[in-house]
N, C-alpha and C. Protein backbone atom coordinates (compact mmCIF):
# COMPACT_ATOMS: atom_id res chain seq x y z
N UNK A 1 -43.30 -13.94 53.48
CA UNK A 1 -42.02 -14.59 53.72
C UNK A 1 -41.24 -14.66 52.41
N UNK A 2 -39.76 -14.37 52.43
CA UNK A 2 -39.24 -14.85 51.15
C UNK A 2 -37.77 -15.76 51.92
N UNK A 3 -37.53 -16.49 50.30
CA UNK A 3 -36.02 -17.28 50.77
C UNK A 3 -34.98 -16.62 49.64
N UNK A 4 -33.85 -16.42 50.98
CA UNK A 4 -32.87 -16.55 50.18
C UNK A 4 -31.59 -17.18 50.35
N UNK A 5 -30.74 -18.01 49.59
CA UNK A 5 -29.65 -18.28 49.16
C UNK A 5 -28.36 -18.15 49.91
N UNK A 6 -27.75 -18.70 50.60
CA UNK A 6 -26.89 -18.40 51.60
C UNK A 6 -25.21 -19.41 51.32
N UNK A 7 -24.34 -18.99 50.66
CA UNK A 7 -23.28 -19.82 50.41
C UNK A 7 -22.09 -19.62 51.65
N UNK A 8 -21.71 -20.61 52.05
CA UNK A 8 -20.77 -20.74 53.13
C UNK A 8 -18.81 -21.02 52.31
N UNK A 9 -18.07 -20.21 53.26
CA UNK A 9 -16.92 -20.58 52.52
C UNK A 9 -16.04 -20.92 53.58
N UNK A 10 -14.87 -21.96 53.49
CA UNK A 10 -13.58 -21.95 53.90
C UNK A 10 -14.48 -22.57 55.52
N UNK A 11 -13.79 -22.13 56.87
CA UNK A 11 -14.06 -22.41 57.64
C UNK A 11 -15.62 -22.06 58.04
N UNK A 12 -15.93 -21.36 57.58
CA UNK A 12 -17.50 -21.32 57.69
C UNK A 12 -18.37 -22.70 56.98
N UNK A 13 -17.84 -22.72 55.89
CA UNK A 13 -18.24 -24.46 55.79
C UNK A 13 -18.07 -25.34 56.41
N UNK A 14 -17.15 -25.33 56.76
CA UNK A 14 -16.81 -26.66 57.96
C UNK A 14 -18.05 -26.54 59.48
N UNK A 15 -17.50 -25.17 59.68
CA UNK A 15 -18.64 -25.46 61.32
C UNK A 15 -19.59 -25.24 60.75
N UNK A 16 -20.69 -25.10 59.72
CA UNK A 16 -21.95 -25.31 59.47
C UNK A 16 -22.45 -26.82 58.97
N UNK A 17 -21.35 -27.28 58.38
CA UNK A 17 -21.42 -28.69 57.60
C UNK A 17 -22.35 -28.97 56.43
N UNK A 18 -22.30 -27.43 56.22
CA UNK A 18 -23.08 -27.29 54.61
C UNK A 18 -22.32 -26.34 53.63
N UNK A 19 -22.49 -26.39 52.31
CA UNK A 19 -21.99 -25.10 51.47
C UNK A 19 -22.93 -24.56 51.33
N UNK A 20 -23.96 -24.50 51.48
CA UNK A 20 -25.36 -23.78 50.97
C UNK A 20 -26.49 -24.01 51.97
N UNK A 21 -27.25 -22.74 51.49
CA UNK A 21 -28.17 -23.12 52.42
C UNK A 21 -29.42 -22.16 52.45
N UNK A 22 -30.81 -22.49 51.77
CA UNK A 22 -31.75 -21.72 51.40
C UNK A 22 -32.66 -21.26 52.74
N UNK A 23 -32.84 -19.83 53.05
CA UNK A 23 -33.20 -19.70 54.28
C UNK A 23 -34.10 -18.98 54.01
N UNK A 24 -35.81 -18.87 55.04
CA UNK A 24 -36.54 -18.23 54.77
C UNK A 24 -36.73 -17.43 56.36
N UNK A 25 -36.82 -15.85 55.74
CA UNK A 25 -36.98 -14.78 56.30
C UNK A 25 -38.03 -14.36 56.34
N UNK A 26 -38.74 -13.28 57.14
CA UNK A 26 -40.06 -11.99 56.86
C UNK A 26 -39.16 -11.70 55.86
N UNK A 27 -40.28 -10.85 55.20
CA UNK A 27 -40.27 -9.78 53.74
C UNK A 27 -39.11 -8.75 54.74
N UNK A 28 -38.14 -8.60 53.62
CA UNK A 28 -37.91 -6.89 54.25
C UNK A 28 -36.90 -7.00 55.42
N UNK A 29 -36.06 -8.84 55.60
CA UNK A 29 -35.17 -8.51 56.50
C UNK A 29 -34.23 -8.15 56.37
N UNK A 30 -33.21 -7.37 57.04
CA UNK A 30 -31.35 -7.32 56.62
C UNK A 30 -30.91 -8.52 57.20
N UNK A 31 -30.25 -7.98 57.00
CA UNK A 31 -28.86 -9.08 56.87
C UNK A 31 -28.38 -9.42 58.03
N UNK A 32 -28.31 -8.70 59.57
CA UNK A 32 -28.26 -8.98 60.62
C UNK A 32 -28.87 -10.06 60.89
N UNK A 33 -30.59 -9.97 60.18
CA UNK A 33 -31.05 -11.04 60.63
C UNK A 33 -31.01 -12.49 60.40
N UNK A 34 -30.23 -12.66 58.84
CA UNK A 34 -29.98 -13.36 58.19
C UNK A 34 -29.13 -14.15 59.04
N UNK A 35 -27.72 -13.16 59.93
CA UNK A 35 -26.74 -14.11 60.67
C UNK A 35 -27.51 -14.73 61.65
N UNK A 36 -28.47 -13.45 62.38
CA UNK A 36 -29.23 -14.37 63.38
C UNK A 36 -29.28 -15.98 63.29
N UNK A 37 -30.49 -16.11 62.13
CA UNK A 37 -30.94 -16.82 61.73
C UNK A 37 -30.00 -18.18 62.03
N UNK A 38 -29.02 -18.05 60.52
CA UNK A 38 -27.74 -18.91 60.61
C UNK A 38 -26.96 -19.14 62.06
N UNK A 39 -26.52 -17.88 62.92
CA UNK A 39 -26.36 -18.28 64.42
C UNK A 39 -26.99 -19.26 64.82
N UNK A 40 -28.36 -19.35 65.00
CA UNK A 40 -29.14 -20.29 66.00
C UNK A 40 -29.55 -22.02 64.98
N UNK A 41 -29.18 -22.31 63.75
CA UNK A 41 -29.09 -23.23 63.41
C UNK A 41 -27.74 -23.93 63.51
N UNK A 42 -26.64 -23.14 63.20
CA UNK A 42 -25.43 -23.63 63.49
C UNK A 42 -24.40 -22.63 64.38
N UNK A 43 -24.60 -22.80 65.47
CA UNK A 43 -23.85 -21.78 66.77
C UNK A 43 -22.41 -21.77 66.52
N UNK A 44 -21.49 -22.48 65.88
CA UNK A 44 -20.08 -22.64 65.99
C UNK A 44 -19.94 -21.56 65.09
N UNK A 45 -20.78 -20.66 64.25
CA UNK A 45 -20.24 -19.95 63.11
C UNK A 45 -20.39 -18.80 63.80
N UNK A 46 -20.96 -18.53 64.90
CA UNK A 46 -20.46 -17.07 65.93
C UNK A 46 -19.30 -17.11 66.22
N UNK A 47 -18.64 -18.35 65.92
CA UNK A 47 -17.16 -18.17 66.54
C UNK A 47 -16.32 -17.40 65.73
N UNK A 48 -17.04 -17.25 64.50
CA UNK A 48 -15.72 -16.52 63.44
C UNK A 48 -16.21 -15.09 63.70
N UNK A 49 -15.32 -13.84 63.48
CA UNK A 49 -15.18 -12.86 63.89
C UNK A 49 -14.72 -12.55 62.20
N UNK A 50 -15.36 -11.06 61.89
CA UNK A 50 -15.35 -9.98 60.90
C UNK A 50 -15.39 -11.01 59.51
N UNK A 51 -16.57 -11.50 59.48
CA UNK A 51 -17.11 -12.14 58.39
C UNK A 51 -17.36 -11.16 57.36
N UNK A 52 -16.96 -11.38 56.26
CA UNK A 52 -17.27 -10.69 55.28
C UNK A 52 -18.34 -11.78 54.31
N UNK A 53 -19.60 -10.56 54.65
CA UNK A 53 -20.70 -10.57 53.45
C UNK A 53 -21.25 -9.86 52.13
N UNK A 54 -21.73 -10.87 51.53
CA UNK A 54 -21.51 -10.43 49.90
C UNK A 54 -23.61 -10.67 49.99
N UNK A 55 -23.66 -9.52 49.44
CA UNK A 55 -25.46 -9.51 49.00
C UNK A 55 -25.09 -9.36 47.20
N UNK A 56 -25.55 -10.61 46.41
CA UNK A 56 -25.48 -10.73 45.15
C UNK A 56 -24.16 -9.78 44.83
N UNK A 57 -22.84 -10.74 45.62
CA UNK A 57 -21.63 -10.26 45.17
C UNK A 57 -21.12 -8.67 45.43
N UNK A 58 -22.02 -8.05 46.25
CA UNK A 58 -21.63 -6.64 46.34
C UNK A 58 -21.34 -6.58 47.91
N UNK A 59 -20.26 -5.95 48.38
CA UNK A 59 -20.34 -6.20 50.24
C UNK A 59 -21.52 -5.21 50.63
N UNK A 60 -21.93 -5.99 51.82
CA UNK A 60 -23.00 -5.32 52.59
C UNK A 60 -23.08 -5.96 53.98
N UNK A 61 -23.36 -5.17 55.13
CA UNK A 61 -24.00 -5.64 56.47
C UNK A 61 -24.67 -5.04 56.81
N UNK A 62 -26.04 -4.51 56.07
CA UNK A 62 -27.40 -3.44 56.48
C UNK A 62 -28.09 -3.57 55.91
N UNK A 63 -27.74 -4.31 54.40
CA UNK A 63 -28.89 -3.81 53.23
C UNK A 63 -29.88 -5.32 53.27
N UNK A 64 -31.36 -4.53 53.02
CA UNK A 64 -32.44 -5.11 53.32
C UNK A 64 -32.23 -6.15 52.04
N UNK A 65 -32.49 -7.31 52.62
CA UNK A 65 -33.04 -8.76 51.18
C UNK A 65 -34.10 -8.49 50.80
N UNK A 66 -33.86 -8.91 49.92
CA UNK A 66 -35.04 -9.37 48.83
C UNK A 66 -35.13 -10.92 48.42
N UNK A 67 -36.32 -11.26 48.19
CA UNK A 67 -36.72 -12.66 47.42
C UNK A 67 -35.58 -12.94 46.56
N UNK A 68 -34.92 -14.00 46.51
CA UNK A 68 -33.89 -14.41 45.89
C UNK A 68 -32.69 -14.19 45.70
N UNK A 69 -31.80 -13.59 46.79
CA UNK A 69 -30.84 -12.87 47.07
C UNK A 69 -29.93 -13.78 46.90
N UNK A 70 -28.98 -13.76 46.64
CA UNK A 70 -27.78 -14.97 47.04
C UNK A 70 -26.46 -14.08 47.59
N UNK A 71 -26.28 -14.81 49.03
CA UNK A 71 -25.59 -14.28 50.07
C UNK A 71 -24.53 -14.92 50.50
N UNK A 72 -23.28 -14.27 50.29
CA UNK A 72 -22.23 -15.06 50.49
C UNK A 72 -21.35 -14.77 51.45
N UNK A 73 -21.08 -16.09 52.56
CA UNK A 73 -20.50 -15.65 53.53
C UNK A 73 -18.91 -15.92 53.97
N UNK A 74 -18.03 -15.03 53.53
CA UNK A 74 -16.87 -15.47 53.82
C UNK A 74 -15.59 -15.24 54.97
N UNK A 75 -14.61 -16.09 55.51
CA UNK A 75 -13.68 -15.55 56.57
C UNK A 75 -12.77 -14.62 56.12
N UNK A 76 -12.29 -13.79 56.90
CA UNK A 76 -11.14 -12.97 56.46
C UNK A 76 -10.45 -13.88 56.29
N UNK A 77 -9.34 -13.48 55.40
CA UNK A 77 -8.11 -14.22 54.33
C UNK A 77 -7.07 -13.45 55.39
N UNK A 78 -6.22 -14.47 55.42
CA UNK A 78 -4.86 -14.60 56.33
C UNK A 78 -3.97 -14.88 55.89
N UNK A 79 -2.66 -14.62 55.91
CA UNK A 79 -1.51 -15.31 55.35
C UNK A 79 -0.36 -15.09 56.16
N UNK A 80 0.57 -15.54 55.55
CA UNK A 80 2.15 -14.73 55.81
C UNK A 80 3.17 -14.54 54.89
């Protein structure tokens, strides 16, 4: 098993009601599973659509974790 590091931003903080959040995975999971994961502890964060994820600041939605990853999850940016 390893944990890793999971930072929440903007409205993703709000429906989780955390900024952080250390999560433990099997060895060797991606990142799909990671949302899994986060899905079934806090369900309101399926509501956001085209989340952009950061694996140690680099974008990714495939690449396998590792022990100590820090994963950052943010909403698309909107304006006018």
């Amino acid at each position: 098993m390893m944990k890793v590091k999971v930072k929440l931003f903007s409205v993703l903080r709000d429906a989780a009601g955390v900024k952080e959040a250390l999560v433990e995975l099997r060895d060797g999971a991606k990142v799909s599973e990671l949302l899994e994961e986060l899905y079934s502890r806090w369900p309101k964060l399926r509501d956001e659509k085209d989340v952009i994820v950061l694996v140690n600041g680099k974008p990714s939605s495939s690449l396998e974790l590792k022990e100590g990853d820090e994963v950052a999850l943010i909403p698309p940016v909107s304006g006018g």
